[in-house]
N, C-alpha and C. Protein backbone atom coordinates (compact mmCIF):
# COMPACT_ATOMS: atom_id res chain seq x y z
N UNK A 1 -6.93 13.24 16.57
CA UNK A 1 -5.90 12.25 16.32
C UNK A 1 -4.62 12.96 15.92
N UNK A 2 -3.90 12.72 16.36
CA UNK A 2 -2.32 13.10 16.25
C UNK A 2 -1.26 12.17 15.73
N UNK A 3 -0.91 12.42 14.09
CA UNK A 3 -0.25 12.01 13.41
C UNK A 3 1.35 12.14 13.79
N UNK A 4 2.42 10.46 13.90
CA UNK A 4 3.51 10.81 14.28
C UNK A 4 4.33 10.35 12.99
N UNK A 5 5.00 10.97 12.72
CA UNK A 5 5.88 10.86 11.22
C UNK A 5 7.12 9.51 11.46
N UNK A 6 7.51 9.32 12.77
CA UNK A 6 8.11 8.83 13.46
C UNK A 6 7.88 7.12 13.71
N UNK A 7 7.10 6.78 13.89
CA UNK A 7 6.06 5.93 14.58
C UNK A 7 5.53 4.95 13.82
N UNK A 8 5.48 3.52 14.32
CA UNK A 8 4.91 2.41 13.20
C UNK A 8 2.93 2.93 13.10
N UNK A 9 2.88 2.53 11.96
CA UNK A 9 1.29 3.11 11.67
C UNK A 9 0.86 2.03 10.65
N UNK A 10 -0.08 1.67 10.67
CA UNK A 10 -0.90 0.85 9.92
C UNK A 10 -1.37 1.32 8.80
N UNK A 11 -0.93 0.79 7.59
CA UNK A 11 -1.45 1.57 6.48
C UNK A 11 -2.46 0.95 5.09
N UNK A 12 -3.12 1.27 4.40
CA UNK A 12 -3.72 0.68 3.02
C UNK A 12 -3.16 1.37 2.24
N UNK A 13 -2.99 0.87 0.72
CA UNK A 13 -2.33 1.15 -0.05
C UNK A 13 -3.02 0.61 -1.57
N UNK A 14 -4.19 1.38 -2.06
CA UNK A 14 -4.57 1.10 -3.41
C UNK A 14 -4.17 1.51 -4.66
N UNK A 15 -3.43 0.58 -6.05
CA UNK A 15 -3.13 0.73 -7.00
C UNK A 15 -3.47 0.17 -8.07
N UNK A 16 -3.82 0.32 -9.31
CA UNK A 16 -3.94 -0.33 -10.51
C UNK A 16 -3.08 -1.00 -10.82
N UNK A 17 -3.63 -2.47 -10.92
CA UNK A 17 -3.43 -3.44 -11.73
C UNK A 17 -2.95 -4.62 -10.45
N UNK A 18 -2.17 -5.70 -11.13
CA UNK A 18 -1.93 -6.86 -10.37
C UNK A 18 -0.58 -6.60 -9.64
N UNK A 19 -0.43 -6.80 -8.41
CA UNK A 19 0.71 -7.59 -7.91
C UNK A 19 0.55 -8.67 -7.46
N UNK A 20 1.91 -9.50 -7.77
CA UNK A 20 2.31 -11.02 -7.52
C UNK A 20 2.26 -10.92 -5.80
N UNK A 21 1.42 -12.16 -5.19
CA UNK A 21 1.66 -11.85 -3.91
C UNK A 21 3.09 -11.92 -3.37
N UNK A 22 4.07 -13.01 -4.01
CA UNK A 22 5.53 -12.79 -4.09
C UNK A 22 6.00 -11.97 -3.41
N UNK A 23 5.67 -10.56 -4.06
CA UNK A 23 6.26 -9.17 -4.10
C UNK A 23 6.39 -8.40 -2.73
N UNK A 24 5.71 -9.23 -1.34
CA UNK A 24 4.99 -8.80 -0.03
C UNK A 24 6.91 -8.27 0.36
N UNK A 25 7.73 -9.08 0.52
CA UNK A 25 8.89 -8.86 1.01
C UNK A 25 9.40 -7.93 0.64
N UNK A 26 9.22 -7.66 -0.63
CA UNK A 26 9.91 -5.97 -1.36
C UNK A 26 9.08 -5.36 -0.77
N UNK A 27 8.14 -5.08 -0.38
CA UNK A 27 7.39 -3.76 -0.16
C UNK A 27 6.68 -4.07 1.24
N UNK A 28 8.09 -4.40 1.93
CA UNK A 28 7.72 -4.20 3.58
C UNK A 28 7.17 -4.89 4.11
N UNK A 29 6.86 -6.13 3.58
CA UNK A 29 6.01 -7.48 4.43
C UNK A 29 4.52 -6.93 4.32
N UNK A 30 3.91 -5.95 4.02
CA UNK A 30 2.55 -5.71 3.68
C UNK A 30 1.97 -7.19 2.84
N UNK A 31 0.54 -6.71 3.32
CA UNK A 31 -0.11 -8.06 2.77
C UNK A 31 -1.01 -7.58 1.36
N UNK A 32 -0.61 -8.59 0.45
CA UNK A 32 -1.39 -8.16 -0.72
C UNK A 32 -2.32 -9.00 -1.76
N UNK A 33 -3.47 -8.02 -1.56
CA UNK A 33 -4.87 -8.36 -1.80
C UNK A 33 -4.99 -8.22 -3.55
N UNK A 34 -5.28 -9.32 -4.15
CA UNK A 34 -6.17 -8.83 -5.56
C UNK A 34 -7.44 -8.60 -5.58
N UNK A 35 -8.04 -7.84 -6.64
CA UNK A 35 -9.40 -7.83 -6.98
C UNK A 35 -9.72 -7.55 -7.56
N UNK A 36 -10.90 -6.50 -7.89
CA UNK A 36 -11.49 -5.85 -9.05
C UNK A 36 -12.11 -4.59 -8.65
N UNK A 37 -12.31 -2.81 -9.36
CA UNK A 37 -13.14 -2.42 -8.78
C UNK A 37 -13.83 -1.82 -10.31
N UNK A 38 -15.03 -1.99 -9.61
CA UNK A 38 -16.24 -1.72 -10.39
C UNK A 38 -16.53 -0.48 -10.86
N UNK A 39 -17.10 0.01 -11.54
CA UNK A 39 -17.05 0.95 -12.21
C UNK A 39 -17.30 1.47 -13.93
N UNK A 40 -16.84 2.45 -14.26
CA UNK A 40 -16.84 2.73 -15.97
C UNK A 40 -16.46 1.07 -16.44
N UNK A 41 -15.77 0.07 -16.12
CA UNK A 41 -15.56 -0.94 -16.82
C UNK A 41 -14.70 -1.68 -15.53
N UNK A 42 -14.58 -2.84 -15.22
CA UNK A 42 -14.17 -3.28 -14.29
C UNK A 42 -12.07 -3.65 -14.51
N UNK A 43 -11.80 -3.38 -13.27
CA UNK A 43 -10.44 -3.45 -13.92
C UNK A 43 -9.84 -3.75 -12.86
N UNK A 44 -8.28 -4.15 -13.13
CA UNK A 44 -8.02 -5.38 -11.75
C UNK A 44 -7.08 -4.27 -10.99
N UNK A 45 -7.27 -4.50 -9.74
CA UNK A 45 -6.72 -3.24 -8.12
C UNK A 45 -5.84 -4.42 -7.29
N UNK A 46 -4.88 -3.52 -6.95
CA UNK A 46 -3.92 -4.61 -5.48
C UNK A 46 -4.26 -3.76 -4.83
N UNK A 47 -4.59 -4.34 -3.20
CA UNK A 47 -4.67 -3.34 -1.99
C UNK A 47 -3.63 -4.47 -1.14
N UNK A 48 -2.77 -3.31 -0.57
CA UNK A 48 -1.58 -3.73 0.45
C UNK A 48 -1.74 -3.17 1.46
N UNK A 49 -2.00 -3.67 2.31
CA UNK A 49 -1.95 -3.56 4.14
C UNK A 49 -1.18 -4.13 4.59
N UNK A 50 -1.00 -3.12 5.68
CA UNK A 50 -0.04 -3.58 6.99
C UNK A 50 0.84 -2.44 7.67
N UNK A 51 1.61 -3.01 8.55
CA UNK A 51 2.38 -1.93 9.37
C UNK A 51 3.37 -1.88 8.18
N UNK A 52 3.81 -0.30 9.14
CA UNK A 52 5.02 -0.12 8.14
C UNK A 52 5.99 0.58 9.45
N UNK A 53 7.14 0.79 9.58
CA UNK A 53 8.35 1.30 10.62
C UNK A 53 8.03 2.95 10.89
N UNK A 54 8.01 3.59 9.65
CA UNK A 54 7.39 5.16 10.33
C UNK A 54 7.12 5.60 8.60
N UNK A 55 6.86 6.85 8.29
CA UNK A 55 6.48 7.39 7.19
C UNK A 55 7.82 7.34 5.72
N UNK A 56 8.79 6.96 6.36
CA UNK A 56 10.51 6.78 5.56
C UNK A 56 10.17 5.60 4.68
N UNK A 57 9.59 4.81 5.42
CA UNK A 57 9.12 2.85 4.83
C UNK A 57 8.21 3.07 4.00
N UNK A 58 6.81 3.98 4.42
CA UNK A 58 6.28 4.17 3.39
C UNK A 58 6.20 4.88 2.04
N UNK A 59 6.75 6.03 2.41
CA UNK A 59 7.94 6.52 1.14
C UNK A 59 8.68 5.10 -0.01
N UNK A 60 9.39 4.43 0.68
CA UNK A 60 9.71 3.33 0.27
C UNK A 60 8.96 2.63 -1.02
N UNK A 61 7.68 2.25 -0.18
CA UNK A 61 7.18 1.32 -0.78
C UNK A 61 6.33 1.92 -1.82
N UNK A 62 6.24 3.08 -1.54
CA UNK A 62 5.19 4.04 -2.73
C UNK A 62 6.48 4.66 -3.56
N UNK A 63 7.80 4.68 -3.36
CA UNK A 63 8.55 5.08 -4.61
C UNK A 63 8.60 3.41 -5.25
N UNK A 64 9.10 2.12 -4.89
CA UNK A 64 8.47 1.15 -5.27
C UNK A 64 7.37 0.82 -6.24
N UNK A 65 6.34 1.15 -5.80
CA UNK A 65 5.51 1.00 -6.84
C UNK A 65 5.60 1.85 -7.71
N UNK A 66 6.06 3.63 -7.78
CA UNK A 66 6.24 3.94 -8.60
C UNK A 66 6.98 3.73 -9.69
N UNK A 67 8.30 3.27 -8.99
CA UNK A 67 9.41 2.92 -10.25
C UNK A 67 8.79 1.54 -10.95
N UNK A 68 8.01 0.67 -10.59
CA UNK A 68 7.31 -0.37 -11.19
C UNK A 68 6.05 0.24 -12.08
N UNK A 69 5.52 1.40 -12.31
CA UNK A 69 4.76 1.99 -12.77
C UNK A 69 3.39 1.35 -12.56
N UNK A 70 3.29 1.28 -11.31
CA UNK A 70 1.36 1.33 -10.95
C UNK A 70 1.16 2.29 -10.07
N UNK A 71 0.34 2.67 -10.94
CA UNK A 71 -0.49 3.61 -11.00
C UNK A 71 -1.30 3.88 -9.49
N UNK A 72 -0.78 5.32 -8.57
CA UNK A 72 -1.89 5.27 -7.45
C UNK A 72 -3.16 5.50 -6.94
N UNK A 73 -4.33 4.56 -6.52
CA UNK A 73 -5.09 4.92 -6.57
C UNK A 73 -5.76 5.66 -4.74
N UNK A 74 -4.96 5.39 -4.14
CA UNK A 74 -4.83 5.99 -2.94
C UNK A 74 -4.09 5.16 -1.52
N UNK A 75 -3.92 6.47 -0.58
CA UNK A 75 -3.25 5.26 0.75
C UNK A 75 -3.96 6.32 1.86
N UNK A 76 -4.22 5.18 2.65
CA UNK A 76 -5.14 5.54 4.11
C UNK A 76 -3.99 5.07 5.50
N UNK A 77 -4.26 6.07 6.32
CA UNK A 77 -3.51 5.60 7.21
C UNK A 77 -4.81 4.63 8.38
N UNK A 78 -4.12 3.86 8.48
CA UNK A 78 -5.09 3.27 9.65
C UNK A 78 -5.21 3.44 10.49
N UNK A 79 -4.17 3.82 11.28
CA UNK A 79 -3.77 3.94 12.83
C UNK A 79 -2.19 3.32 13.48
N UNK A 80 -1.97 4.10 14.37
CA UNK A 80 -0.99 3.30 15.01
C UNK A 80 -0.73 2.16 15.55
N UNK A 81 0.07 1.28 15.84
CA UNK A 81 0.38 0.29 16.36
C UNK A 81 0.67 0.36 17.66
N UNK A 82 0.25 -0.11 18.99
CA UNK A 82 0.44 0.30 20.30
C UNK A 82 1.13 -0.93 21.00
């Protein structure tokens, strides 16, 4: 598989704690999931999917959550968009 830096790509995006689904338009029209993950003590996770324009957007949305201070718990690329 050949990664394009360039290129819309489908992405996940796991962090601690809640986001307002609200928030989808700030951070690129991604769709955002609440839940819980299990573990040492259960504690509440947003997972955000969706396309994003190329790796610049996702930069974006992960300095985003940083300056909001949640915490990352990882991001997967999915694949491209064809």
């Amino acid at each position: 598989m050949v990664f394009q830096f360039d290129k819309l790509g489908v992405y996940s995006i796991r962090v601690a704690g809640l986001l307002d689904k609200s928030w989808s338009d700030r951070l690129g029209g991604m769709s955002i999931t609440n839940g819980e993950l299990e573990g040492e003590g259960t504690r509440p996770v947003t997972t955000l999917t969706g396309p994003l324009a190329d790796q610049a957007a996702l930069l974006g949305v992960l300095n985003a959550l940083y300056n909001w201070h949640y915490p990352l718990l990882y991001v997967e690329h999915l694949g491209g968009v064809s």
